[in-house]
N, C-alpha and C. Protein backbone atom coordinates (compact mmCIF):
# COMPACT_ATOMS: atom_id res chain seq x y z
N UNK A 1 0.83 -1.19 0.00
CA UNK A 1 0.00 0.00 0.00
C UNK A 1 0.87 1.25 0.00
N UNK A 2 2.04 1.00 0.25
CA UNK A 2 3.14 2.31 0.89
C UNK A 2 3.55 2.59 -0.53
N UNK A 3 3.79 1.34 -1.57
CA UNK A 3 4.61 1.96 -2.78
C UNK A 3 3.22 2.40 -3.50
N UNK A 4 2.23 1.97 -3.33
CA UNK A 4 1.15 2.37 -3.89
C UNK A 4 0.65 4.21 -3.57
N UNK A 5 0.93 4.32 -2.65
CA UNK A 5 0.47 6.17 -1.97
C UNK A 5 1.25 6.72 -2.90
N UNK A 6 2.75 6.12 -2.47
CA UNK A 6 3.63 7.23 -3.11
C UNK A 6 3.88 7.26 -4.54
N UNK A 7 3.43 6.09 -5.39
CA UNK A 7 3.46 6.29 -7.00
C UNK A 7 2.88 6.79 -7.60
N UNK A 8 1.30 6.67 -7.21
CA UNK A 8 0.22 7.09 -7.69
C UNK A 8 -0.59 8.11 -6.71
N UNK A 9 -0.21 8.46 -5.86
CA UNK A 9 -0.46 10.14 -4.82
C UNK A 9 -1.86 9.54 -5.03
N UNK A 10 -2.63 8.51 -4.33
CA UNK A 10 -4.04 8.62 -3.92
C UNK A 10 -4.01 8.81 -2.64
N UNK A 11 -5.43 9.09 -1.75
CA UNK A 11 -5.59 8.96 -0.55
C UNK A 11 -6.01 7.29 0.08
N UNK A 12 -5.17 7.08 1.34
CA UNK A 12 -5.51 6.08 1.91
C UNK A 12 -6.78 5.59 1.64
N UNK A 13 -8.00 6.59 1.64
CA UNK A 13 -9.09 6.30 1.45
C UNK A 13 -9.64 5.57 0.19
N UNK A 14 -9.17 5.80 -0.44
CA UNK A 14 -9.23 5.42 -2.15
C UNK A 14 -8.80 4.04 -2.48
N UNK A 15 -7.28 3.84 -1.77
CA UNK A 15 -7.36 2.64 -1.16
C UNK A 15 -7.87 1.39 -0.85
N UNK A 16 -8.40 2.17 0.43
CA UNK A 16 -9.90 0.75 1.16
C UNK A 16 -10.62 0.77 0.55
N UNK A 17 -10.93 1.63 -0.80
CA UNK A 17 -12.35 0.71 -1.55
C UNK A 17 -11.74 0.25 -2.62
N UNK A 18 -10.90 0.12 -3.08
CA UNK A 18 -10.33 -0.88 -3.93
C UNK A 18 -10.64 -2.32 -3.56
N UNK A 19 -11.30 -2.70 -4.68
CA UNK A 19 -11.29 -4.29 -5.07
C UNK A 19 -10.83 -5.23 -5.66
N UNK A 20 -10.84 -6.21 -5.96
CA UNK A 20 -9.67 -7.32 -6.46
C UNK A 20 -10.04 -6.80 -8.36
N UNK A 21 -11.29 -7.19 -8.34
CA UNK A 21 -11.74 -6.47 -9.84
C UNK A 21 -10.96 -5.31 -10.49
N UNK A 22 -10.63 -4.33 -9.81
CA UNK A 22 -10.48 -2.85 -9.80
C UNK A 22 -8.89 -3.38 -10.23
N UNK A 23 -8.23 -3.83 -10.32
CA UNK A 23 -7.12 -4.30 -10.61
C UNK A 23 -6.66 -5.26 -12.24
N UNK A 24 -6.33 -5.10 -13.01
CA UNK A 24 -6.10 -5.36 -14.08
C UNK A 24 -4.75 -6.00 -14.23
N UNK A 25 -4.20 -7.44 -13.91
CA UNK A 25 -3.36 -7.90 -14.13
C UNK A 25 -2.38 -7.80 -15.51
N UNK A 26 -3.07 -8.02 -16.51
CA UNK A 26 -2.82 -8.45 -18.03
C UNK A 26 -2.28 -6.84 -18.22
N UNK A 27 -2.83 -5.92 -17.52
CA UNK A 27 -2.27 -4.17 -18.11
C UNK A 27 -1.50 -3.49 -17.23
N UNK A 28 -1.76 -3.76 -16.00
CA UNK A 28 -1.19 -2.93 -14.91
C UNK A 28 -2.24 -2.14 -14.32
N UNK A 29 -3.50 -1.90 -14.76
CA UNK A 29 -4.13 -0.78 -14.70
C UNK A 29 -4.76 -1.21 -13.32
N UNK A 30 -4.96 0.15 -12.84
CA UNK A 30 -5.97 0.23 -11.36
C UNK A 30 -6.89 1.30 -11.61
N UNK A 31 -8.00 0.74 -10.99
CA UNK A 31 -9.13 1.44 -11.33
C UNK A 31 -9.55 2.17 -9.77
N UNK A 32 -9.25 3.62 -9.59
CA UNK A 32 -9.00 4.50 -8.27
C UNK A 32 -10.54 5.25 -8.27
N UNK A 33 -11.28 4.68 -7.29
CA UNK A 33 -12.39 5.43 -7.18
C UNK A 33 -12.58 6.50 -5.71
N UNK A 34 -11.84 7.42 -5.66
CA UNK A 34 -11.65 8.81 -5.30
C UNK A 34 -12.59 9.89 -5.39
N UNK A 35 -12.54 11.00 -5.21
CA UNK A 35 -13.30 11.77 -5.56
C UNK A 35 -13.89 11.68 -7.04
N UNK A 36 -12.47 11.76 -7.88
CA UNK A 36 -12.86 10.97 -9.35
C UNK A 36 -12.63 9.58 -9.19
N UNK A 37 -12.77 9.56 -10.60
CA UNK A 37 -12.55 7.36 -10.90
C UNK A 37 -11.31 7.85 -11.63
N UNK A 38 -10.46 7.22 -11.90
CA UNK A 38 -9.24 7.57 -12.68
C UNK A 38 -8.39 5.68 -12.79
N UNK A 39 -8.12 5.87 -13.93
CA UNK A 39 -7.35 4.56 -14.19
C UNK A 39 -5.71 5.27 -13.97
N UNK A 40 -5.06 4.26 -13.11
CA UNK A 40 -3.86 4.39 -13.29
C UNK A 40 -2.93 3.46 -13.63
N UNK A 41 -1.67 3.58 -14.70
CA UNK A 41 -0.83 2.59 -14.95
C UNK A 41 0.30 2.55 -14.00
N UNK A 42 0.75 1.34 -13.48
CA UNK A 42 1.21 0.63 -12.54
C UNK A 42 2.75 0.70 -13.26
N UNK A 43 3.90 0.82 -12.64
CA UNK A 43 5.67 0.76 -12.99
C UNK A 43 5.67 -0.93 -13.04
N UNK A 44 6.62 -1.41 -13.62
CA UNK A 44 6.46 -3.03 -13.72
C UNK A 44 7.11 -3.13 -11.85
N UNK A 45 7.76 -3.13 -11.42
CA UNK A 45 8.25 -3.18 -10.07
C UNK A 45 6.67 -3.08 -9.25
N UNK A 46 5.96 -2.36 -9.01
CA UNK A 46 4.55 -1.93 -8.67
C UNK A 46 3.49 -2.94 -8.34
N UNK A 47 3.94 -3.05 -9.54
CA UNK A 47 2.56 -4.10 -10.33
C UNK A 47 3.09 -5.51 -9.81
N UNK A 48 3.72 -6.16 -10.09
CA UNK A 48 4.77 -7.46 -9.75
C UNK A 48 4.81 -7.27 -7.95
N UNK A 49 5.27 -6.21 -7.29
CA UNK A 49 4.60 -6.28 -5.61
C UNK A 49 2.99 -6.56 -5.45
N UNK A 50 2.46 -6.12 -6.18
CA UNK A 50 1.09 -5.95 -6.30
C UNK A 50 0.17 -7.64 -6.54
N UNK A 51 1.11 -8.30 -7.26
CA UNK A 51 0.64 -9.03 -7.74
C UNK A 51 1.04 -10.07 -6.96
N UNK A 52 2.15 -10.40 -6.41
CA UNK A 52 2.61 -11.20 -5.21
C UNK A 52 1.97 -10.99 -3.89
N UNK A 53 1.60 -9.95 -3.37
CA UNK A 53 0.28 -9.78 -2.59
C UNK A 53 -1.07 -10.52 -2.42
N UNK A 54 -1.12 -9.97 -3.39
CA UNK A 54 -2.53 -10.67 -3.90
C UNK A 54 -2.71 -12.42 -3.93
N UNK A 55 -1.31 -13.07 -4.09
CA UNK A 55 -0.86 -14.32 -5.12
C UNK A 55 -0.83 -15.23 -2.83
N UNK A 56 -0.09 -14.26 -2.49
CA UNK A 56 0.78 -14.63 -1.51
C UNK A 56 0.16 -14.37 0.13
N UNK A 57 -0.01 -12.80 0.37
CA UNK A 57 -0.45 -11.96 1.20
C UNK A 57 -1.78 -11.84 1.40
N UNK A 58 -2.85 -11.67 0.11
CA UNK A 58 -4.44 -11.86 0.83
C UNK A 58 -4.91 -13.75 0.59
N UNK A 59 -4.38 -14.03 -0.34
CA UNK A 59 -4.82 -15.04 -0.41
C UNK A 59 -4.94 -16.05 0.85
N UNK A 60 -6.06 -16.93 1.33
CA UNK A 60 -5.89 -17.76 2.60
C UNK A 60 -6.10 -16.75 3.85
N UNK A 61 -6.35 -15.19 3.68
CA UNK A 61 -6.65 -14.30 5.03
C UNK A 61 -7.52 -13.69 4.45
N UNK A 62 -8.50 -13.46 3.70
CA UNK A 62 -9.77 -12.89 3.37
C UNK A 62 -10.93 -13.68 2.99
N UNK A 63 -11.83 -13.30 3.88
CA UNK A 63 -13.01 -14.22 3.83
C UNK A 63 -13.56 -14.53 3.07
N UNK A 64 -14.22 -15.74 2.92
CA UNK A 64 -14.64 -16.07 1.23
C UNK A 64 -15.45 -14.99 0.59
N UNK A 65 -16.57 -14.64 1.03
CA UNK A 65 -16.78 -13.52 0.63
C UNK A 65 -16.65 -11.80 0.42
N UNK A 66 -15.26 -11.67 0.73
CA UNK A 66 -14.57 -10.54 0.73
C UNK A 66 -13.72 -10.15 -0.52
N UNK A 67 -14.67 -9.11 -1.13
CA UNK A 67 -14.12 -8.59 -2.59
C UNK A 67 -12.65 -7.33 -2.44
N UNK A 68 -12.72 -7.25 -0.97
CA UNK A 68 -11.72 -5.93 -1.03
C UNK A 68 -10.22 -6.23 -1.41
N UNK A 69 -9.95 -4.87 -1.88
CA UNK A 69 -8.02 -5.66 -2.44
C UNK A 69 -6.85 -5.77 -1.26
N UNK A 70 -7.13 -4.69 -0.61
CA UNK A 70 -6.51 -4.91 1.11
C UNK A 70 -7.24 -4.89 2.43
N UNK A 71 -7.04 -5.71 3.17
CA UNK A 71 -7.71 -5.90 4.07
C UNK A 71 -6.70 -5.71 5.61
N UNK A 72 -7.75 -5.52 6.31
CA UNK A 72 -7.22 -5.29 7.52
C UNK A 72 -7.04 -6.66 8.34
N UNK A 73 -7.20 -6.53 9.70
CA UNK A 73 -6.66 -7.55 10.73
C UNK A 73 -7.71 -9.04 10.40
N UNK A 74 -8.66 -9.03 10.37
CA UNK A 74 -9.85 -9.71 10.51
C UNK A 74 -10.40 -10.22 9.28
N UNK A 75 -9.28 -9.68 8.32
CA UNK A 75 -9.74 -10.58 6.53
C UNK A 75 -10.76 -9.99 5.93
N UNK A 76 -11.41 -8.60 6.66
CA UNK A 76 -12.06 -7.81 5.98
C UNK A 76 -11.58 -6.39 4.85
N UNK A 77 -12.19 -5.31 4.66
CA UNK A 77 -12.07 -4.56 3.96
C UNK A 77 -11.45 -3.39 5.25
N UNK A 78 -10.14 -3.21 4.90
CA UNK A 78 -9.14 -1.95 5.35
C UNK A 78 -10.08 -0.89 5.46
N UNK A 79 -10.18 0.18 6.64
CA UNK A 79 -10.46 1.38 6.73
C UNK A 79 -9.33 1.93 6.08
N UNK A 80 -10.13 3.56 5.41
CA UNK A 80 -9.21 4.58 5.18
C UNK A 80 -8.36 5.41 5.97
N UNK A 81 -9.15 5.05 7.25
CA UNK A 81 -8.60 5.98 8.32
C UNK A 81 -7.26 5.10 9.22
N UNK A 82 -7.84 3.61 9.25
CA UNK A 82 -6.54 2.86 9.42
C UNK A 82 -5.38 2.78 8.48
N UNK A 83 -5.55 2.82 6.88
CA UNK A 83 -4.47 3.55 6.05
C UNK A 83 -3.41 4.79 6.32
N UNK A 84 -4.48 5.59 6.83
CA UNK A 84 -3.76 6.54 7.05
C UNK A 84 -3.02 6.52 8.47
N UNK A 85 -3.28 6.17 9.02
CA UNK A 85 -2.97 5.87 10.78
C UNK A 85 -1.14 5.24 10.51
N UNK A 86 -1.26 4.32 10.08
CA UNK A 86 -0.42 3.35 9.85
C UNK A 86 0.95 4.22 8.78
N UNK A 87 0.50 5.27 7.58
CA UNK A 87 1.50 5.69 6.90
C UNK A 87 1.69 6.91 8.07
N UNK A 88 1.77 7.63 8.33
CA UNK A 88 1.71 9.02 9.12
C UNK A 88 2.69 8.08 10.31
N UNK A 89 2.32 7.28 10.89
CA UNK A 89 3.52 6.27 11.53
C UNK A 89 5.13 5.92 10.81
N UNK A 90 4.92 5.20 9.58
CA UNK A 90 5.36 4.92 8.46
C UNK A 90 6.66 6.36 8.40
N UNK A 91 5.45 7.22 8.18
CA UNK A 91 6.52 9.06 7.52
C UNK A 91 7.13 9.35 8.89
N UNK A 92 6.52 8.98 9.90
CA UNK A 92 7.17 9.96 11.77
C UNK A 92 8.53 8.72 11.64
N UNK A 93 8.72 7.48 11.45
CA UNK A 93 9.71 6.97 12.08
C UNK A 93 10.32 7.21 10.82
N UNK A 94 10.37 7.21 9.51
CA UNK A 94 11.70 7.90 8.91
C UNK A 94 11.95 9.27 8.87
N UNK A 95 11.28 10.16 9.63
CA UNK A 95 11.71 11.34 9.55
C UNK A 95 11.15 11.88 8.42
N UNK A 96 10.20 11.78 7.28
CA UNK A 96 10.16 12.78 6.19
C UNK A 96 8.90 12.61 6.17
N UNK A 97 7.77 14.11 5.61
CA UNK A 97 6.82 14.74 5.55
C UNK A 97 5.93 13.64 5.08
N UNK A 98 4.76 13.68 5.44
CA UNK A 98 3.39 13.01 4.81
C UNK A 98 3.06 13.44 3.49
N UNK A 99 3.01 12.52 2.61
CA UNK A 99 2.23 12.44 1.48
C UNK A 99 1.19 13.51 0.97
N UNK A 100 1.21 14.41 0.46
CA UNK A 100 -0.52 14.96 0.10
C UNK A 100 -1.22 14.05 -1.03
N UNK A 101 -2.55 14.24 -1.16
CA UNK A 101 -3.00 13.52 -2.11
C UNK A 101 -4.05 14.06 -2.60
N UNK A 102 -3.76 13.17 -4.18
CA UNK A 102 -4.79 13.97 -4.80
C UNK A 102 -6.20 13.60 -4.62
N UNK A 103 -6.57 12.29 -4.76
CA UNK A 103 -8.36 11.78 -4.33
C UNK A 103 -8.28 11.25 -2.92
């Protein structure tokens, strides 16, 4: 989610409603529903974390019926506000400024 903020400057929030759908393997593309909807193309490095996640990381911890693309403790759908909680942690222990974002 961390290389994800900082490549594509969304908000945490934008984030937690991302779904597995919303993700386009075969292109790279992510589908960011934000204030706008905006497709974004993924760096091959990006996409390939992205995809080992998914392959590795949700797979076997999200409930069968859970469409979200990251999930929190409980195999559900990530808050935005726990996104953000967690990077603002993330930016205080290396020392450098929080992210702005655009959606």
């Amino acid at each position: 989610v961390l290389g994800l903020v900082l490549e594509v400057q969304a908000s945490p929030g934008a984030f937690s409603r991302l779904d597995l759908a919303d993700f386009q393997k075969d292109t790279g593309a992510l589908l960011l529903k934000g204030r706008k909807r905006r497709i974004v193309s993924l760096g091959p490095g990006l996409q390939a974390d992205l995809e080992r996640y998914i392959r590795f990381g949700r797979e076997g911890y999200a409930l069968p019926d859970e469409r979200a693309l990251f999930l929190g403790k409980h195999g559900r759908r990530v808050a935005g506000s726990a996104l953000l909680a967690r990077l603002k942690l993330y930016c205080r222990r290396a020392g450098v400024p929080r992210p702005h974002f655009s959606s």
